[in-house]
C-alpha atoms as a PDB file:
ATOM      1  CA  UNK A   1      91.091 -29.549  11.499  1.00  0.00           C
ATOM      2  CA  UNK A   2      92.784 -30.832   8.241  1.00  0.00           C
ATOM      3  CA  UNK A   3      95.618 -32.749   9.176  1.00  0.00           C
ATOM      4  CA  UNK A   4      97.734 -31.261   6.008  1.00  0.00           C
ATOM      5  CA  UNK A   5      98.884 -28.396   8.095  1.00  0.00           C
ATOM      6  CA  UNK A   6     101.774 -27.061   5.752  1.00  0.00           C
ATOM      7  CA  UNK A   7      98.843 -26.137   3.330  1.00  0.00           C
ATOM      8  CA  UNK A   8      97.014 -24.189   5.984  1.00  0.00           C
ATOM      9  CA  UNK A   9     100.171 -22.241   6.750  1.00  0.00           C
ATOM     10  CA  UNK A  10     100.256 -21.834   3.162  1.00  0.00           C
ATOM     11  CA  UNK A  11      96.931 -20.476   2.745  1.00  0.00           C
ATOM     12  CA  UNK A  12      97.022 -17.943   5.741  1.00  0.00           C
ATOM     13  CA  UNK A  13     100.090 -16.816   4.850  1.00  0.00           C
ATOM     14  CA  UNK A  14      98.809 -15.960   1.028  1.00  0.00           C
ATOM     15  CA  UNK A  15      95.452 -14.410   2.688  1.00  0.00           C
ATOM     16  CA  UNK A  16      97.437 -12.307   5.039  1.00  0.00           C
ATOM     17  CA  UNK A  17      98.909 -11.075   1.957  1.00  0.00           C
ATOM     18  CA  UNK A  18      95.735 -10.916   0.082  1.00  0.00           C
ATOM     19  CA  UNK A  19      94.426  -8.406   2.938  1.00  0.00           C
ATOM     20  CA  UNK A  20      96.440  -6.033   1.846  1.00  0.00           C
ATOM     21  CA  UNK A  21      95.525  -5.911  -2.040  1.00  0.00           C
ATOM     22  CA  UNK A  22      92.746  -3.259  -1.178  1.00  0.00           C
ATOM     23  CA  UNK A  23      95.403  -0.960  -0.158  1.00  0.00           C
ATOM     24  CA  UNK A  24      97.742  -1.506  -2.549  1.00  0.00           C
ATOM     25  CA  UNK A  25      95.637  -1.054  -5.623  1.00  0.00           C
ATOM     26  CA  UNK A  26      94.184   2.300  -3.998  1.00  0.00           C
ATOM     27  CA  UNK A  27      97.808   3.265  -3.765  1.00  0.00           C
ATOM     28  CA  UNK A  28      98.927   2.555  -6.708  1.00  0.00           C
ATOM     29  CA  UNK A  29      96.017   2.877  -9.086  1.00  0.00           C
ATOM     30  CA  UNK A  30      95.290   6.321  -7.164  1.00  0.00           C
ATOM     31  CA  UNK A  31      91.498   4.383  -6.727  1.00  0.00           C
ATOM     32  CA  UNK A  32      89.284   4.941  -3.561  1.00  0.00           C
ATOM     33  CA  UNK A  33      87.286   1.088  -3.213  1.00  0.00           C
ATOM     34  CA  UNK A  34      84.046   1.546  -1.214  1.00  0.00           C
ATOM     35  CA  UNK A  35      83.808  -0.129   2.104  1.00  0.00           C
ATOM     36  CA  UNK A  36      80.942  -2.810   1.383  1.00  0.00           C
ATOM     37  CA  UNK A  37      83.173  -4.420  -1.225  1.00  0.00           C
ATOM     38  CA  UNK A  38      86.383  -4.038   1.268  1.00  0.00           C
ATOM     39  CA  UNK A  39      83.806  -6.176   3.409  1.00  0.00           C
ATOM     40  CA  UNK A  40      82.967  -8.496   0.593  1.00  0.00           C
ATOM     41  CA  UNK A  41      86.404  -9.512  -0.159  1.00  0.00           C
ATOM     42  CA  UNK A  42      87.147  -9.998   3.201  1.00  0.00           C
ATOM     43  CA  UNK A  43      84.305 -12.385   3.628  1.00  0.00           C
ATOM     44  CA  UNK A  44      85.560 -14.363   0.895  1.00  0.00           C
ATOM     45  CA  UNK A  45      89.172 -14.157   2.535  1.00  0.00           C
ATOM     46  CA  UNK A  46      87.638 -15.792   5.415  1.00  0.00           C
ATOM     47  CA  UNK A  47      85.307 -18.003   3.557  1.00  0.00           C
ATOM     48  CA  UNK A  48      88.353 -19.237   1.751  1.00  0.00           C
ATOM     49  CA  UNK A  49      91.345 -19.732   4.312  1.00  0.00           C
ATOM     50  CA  UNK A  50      89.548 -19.953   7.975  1.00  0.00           C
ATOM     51  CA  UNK A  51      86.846 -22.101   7.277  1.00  0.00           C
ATOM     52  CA  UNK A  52      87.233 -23.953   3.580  1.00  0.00           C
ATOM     53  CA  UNK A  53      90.761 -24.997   5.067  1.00  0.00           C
ATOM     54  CA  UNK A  54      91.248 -24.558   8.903  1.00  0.00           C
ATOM     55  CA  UNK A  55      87.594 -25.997   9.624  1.00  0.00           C
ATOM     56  CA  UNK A  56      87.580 -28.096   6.304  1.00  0.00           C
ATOM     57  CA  UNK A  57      84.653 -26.548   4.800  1.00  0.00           C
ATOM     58  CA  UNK A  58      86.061 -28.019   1.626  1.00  0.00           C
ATOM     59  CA  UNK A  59      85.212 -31.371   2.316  1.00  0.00           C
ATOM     60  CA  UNK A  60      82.239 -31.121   5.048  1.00  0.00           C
ATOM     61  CA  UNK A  61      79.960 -28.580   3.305  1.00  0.00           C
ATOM     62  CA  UNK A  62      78.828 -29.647  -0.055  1.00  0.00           C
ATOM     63  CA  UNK A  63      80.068 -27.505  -3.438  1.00  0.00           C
ATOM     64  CA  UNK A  64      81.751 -24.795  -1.056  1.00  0.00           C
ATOM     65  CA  UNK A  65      84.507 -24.728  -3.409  1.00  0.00           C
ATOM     66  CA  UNK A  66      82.387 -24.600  -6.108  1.00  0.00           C
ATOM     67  CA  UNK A  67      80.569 -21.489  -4.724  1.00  0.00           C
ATOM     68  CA  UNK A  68      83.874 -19.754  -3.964  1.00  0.00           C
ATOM     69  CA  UNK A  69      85.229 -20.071  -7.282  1.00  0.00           C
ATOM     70  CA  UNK A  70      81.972 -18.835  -8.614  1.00  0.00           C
ATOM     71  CA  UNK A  71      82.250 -15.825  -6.590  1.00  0.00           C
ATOM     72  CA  UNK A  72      85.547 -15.076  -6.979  1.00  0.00           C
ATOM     73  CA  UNK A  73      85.148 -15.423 -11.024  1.00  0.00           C
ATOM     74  CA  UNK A  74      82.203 -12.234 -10.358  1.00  0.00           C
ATOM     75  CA  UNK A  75      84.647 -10.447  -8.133  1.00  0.00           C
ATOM     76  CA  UNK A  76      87.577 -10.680 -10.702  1.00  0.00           C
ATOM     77  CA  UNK A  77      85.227  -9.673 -13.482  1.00  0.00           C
ATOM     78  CA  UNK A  78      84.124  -6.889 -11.594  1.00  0.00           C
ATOM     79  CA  UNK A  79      87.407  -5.589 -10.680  1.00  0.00           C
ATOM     80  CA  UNK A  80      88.325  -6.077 -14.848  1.00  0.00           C
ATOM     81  CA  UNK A  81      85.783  -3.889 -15.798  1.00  0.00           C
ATOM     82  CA  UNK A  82      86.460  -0.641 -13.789  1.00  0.00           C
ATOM     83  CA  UNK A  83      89.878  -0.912 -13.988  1.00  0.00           C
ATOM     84  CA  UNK A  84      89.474  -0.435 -17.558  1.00  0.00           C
ATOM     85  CA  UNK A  85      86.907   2.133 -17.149  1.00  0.00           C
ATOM     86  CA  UNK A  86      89.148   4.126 -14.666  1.00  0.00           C
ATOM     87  CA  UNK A  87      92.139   3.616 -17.345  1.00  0.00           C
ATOM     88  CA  UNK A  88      89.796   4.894 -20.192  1.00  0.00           C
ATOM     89  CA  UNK A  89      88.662   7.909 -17.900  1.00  0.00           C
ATOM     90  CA  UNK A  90      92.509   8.773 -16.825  1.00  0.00           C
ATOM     91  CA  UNK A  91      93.872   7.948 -20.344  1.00  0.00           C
ATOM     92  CA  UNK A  92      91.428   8.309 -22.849  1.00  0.00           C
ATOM     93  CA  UNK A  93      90.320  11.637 -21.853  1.00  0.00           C
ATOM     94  CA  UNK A  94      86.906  10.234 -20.316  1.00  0.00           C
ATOM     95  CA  UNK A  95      85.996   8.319 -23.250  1.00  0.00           C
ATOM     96  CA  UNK A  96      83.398   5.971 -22.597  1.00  0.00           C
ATOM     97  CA  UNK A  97      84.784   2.118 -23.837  1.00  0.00           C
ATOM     98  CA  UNK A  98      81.593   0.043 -25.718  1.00  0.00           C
ATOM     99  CA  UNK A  99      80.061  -1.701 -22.923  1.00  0.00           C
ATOM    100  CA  UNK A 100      80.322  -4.924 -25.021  1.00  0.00           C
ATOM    101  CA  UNK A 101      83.792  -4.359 -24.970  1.00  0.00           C
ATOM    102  CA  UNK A 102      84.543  -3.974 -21.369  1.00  0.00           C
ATOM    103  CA  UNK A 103      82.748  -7.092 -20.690  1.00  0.00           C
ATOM    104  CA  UNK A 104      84.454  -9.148 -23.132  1.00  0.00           C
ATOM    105  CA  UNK A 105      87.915  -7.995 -21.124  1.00  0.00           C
ATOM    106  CA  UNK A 106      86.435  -8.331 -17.606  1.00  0.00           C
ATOM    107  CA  UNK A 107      85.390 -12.091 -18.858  1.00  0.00           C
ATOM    108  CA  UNK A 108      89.409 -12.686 -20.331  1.00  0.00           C
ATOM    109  CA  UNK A 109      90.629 -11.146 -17.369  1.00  0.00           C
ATOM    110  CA  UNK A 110      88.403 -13.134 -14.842  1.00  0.00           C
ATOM    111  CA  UNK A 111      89.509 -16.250 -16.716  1.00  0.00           C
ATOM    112  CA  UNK A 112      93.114 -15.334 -16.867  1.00  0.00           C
ATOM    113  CA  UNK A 113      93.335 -14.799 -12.907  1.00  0.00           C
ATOM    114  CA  UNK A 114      91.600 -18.034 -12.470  1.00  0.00           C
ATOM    115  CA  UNK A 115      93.935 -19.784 -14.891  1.00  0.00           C
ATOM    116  CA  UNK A 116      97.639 -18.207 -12.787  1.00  0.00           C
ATOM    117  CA  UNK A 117      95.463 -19.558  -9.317  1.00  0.00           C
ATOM    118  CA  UNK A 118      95.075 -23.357 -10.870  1.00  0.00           C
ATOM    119  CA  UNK A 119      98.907 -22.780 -11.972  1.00  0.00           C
ATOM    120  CA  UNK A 120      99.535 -21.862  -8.479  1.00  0.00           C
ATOM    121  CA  UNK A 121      97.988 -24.663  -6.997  1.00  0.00           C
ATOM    122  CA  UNK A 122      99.640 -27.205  -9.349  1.00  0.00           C
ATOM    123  CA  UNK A 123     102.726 -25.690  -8.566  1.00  0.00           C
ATOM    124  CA  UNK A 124     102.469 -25.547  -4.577  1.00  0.00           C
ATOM    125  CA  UNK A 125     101.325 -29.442  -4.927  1.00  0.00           C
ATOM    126  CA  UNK A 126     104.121 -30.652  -7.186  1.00  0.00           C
ATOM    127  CA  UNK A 127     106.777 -28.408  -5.056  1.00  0.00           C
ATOM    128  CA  UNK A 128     106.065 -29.640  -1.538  1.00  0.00           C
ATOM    129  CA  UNK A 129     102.932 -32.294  -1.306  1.00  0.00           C
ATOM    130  CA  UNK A 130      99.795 -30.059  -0.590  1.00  0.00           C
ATOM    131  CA  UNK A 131      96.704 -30.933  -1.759  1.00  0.00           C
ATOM    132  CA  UNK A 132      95.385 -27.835  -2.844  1.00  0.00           C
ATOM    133  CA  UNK A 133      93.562 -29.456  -6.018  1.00  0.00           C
ATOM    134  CA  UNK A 134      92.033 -31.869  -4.243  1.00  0.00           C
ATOM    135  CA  UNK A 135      93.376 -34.825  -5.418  1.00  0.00           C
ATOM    136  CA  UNK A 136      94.264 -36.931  -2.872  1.00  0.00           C
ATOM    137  CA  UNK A 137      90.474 -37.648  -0.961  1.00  0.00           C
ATOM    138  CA  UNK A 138      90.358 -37.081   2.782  1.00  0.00           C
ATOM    139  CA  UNK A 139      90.634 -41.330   3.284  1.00  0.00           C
ATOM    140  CA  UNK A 140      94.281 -40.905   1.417  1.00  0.00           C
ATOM    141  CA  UNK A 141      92.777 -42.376  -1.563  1.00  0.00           C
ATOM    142  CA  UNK A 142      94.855 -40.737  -4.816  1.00  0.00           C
ATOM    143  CA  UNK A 143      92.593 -39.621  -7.576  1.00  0.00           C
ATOM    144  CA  UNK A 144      94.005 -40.691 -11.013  1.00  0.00           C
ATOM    145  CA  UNK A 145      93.093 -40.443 -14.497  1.00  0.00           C
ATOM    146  CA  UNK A 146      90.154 -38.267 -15.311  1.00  0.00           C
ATOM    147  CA  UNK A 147      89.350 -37.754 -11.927  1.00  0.00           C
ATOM    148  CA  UNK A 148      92.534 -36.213 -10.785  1.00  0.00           C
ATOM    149  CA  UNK A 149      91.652 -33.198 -13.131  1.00  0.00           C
ATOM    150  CA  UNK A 150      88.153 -32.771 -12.528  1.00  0.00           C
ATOM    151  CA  UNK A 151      88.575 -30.353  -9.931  1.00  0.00           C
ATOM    152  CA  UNK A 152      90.951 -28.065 -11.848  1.00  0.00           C
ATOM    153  CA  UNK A 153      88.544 -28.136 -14.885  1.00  0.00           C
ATOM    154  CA  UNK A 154      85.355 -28.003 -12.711  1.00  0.00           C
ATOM    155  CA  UNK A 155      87.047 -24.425 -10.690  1.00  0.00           C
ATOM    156  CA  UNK A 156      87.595 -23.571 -14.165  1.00  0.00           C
ATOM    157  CA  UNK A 157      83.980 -23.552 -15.431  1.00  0.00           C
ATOM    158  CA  UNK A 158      82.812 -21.952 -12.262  1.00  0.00           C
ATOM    159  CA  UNK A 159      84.996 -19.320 -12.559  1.00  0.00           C
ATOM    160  CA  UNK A 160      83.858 -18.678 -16.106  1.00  0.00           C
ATOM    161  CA  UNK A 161      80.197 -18.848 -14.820  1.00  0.00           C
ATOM    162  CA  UNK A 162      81.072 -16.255 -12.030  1.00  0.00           C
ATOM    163  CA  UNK A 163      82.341 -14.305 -14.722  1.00  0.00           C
ATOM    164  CA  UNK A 164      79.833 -14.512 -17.612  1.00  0.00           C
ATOM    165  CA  UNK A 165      77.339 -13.307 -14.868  1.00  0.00           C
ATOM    166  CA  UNK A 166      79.082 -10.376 -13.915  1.00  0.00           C
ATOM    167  CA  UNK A 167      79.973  -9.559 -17.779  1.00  0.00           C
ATOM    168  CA  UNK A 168      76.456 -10.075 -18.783  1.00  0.00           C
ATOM    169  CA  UNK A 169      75.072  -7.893 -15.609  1.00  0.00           C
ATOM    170  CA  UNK A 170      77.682  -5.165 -16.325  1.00  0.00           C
ATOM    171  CA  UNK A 171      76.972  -5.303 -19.799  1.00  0.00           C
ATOM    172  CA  UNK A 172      72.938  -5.179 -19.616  1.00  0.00           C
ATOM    173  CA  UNK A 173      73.584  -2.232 -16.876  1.00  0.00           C
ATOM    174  CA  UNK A 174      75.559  -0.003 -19.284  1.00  0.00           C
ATOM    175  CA  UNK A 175      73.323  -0.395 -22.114  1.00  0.00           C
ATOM    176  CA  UNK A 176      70.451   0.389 -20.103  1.00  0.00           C
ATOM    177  CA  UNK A 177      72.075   3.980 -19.090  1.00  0.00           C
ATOM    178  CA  UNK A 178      72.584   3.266 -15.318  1.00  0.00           C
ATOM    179  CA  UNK A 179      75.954   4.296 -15.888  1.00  0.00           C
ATOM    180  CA  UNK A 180      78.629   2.164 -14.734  1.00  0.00           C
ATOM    181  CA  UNK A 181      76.740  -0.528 -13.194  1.00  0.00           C
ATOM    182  CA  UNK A 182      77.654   0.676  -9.986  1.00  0.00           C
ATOM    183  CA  UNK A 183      81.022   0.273 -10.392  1.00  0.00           C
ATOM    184  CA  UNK A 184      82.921   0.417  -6.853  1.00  0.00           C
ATOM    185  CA  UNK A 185      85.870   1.894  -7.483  1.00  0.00           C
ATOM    186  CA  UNK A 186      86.158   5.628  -8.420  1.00  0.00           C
ATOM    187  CA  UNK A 187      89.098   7.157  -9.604  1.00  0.00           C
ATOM    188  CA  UNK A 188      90.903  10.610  -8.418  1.00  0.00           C
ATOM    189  CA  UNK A 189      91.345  13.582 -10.675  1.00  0.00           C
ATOM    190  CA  UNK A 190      92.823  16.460 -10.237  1.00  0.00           C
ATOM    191  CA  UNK A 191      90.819  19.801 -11.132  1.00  0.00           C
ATOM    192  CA  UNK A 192      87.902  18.508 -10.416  1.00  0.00           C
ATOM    193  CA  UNK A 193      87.898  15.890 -13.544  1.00  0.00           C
ATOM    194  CA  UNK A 194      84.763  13.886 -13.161  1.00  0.00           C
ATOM    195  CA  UNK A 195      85.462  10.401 -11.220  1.00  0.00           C
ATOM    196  CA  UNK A 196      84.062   7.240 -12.832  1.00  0.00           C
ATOM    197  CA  UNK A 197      80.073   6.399 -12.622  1.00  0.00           C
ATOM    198  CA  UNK A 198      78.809   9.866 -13.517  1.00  0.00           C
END
């Protein structure tokens, strides 16, 4: 176990909190989210807090970060594009948005997320010593220069990857009239108003 055990307390205490978007944005959003991707974002809850920081997957399991932020730039995307489905259903009087369109948003908003979590994690390190950009090495060893910023930039670039994929998929999907490439969440009318992906 890491020996940096503020962060850890840190971390489960923002994944607790985390567990409890699902329910918030069906709330809110008046949304149903389909249990597989409830599971899916769980898994990555897990994959994130319990074992990249309480068993150190981080550092003993090559590019786990790297495959994190790669999912999490998909997930994000994902969740861009049918929110702004469901808002052009609920307030565009079921207008169908360009697919190119929605992509290029789910991309900006995938990037934007991931930009507020590096802010985050600059902010918990300079406010009270974590680590959670991985520049100090497990040795103690300080990373400066160029190197203390690689992992910022490199999270960065995977969560743009993670999002072009998604974009592109979604994109491709729409055009080829599979309606809204499965899109997880559906949205609740009244008067029997279609829901999104018919």
């Amino acid at each position: 176990m890491s020996g940096n055990y503020a962060l850890i307390i840190a971390q489960l205490i923002l994944g607790a909190a985390a567990s409890r978007l699902p329910k918030i944005l069906e709330r809110r959003l008046k949304i149903s989210i389909h249990t597989p991707v409830k599971a899916a974002f769980f898994a990555f809850l897990f994959c994130a807090v319990f074992l990249g920081e309480v068993l150190d997957f981080y550092y003993r399991v090559p590019h786990w970060d790297d495959m994190l932020h790669c999912a999490s730039g998909a997930m994000t995307a994902y969740l861009g594009y049918t929110l702004l489905n469901a808002w052009g259903e609920c307030k565009l009087g079921g207008v169908k948005l360009p697919p190119a369109l929605v992509a290029a948003f789910a991309f900006c908003f995938a990037l934007t997320v991931g930009g507020v979590w590096e802010l985050y994690e600059f902010t918990m390190d300079g406010l009270f010593g974590m680590n959670m950009q991985k520049a100090v090495l497990q040795s103690g060893d300080m990373l400066i220069g160029h190197a203390a910023i690689a992992d910022t930039m490199q999270d960065l670039a995977v969560d743009c990857l993670g999002a072009a994929l998604s974009s592109v998929g979604y994109a491709l999907s729409a055009r080829q009239k599979r309606g809204d490439a499965g899109l997880i969440f559906q949205q609740h009318f009244s008067n029997n108003s279609p829901t999104i992906g018919r």
